[in-house]
Protein backbone atom coordinates (compact mmCIF):
# COMPACT_ATOMS: atom_id res chain seq x y z
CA UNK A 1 -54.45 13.92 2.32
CA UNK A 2 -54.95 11.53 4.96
CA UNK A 3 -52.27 9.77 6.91
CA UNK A 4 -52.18 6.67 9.29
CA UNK A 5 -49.04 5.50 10.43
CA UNK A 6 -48.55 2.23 12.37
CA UNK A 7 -45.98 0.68 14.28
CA UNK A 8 -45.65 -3.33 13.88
CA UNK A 9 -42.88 -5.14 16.20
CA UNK A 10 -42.86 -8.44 14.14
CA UNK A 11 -44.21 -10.43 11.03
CA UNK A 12 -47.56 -11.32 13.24
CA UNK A 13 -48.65 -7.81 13.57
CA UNK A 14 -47.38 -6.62 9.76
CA UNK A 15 -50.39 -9.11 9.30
CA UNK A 16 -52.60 -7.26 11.77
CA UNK A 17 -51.94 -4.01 10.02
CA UNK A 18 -53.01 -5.64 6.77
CA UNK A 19 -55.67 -6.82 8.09
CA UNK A 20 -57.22 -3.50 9.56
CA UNK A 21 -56.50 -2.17 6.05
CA UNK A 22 -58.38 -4.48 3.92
CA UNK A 23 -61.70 -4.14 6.50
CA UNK A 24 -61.93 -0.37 5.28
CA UNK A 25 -60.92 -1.38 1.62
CA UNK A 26 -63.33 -1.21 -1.33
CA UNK A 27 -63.43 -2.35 -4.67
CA UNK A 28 -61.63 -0.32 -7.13
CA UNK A 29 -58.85 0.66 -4.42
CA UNK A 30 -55.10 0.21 -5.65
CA UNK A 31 -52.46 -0.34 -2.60
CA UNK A 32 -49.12 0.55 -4.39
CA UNK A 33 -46.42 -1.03 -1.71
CA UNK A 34 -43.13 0.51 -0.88
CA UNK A 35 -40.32 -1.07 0.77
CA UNK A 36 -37.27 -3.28 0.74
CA UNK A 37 -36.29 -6.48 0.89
CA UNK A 38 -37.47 -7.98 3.47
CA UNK A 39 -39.52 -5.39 5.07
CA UNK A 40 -42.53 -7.53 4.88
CA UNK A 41 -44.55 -6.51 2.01
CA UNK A 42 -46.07 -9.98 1.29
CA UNK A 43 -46.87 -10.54 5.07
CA UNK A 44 -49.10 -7.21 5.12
CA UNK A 45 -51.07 -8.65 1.88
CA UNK A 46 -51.15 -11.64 3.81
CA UNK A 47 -53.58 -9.70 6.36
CA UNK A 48 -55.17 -7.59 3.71
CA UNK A 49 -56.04 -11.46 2.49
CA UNK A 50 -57.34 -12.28 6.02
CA UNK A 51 -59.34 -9.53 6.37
CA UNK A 52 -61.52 -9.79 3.57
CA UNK A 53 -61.96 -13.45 4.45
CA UNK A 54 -60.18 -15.37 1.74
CA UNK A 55 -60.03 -18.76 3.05
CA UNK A 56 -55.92 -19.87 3.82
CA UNK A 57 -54.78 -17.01 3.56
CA UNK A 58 -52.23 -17.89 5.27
CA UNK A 59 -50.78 -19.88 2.30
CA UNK A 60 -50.60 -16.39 0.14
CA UNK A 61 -47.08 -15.91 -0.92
CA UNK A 62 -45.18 -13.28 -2.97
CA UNK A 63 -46.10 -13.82 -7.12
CA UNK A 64 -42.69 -12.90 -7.79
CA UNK A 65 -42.50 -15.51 -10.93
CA UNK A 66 -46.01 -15.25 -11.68
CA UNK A 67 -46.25 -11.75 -11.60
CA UNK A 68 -50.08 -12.20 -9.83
CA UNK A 69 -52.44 -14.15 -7.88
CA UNK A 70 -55.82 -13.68 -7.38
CA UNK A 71 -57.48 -14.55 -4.42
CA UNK A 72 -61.46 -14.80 -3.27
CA UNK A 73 -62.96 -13.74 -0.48
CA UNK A 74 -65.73 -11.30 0.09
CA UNK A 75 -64.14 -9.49 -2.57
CA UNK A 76 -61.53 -10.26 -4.96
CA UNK A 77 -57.80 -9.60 -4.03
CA UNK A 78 -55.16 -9.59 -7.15
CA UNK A 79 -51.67 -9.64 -5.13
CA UNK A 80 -49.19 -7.94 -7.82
CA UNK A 81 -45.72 -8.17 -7.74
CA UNK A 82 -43.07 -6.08 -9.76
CA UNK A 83 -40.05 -7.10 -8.68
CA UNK A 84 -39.20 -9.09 -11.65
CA UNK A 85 -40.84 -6.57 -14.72
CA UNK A 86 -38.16 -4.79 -16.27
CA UNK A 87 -40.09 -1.99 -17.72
CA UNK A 88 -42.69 -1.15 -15.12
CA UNK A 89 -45.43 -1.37 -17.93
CA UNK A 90 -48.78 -2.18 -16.11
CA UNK A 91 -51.03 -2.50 -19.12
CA UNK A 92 -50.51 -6.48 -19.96
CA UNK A 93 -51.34 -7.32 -16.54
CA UNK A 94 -55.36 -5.67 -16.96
CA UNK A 95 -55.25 -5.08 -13.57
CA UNK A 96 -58.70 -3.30 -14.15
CA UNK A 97 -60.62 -6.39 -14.90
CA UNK A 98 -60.38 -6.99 -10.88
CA UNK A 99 -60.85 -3.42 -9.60
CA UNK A 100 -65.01 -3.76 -10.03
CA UNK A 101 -65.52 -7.09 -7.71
CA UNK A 102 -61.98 -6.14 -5.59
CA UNK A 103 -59.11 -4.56 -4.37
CA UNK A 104 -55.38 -4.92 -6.17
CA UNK A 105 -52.30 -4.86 -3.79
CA UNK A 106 -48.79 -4.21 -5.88
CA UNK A 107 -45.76 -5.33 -4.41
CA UNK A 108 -43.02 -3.41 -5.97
CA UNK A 109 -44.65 -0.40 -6.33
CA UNK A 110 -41.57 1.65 -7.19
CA UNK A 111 -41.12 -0.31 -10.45
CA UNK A 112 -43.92 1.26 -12.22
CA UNK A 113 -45.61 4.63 -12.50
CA UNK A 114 -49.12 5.20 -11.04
CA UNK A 115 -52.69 6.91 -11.92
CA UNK A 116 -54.20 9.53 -9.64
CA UNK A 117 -55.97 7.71 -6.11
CA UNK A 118 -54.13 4.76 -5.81
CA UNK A 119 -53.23 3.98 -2.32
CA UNK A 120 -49.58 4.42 -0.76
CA UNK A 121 -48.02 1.90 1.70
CA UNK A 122 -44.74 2.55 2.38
CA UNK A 123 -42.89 -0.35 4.59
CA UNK A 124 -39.73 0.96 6.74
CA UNK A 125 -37.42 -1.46 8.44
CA UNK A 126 -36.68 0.23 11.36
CA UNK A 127 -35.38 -2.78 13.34
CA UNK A 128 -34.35 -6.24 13.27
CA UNK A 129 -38.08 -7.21 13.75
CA UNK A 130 -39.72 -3.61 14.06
CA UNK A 131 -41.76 -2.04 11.30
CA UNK A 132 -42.96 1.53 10.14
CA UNK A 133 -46.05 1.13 7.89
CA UNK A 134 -47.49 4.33 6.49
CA UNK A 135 -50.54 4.77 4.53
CA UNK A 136 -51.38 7.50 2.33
CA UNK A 137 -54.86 8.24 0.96
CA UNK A 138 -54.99 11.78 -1.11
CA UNK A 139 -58.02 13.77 -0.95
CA UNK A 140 -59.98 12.67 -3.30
CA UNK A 141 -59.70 9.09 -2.06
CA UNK A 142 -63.06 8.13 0.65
């Protein structure tokens, strides 16, 4: 299992980690994302957006009504969030259809149960401004 852990002291660099995780991503990789309220879940897919060069990314904001957004840039990004599904059930949302050209990033994350190799982020507030983002890969993840 591999583990990177990162410290971020405000929104800007939450965006900076993002970023750094979407230049390693490849298509087919699920980022399940852990944390509260507040702890900055949409600003780190706002940097995974950056980083694989969607254009305005800047503009990307939580789908909490619309459940997802999809995003271009050299690869597809489908931004997920479950904050609002009541029964965690995944399969009306054919998340799939975007894994072959892209990468998925779920919002939420503790809403729903996940397959084997999908891609931890867990978000910890550990300050007014300061951040604790930790990524898990398991084994049999590149």
């Amino acid at each position: 299992m591999g583990r990177t852990e990162y410290i971020s002291k405000d929104p800007s660099e939450t965006i900076s980690v993002g970023e750094k995780i979407s230049l390693k991503a490849r298509p087919g990789e699920v980022y399940a994302i852990y944390g509260d309220l507040g702890a900055g879940k949409t600003q780190l897919v706002k940097g995974m957006a950056r980083g694989i060069g969607v254009p305005d990314w800047e503009y990307v904001v939580s789908p909490s009504f619309t459940i997802m957004n999809v995003y271009e840039g050299k690869m597809t990004l489908c931004h997920v969030d479950l904050y609002r599904l009541e029964d965690g059930d995944l399969s009306d949302l054919n998340m799939e259809e975007f894994l072959a050209g892209g990468i998925v990033a779920v919002e939420w994350a503790q809403r729903s149960r996940w397959w084997e190799g999908v891609i931890e982020v867990h978000i910890e507030i550990t300050g007014e401004m300061e951040r604790k983002i930790v990524i898990i890969k398991h084994e049999n993840q590149g």
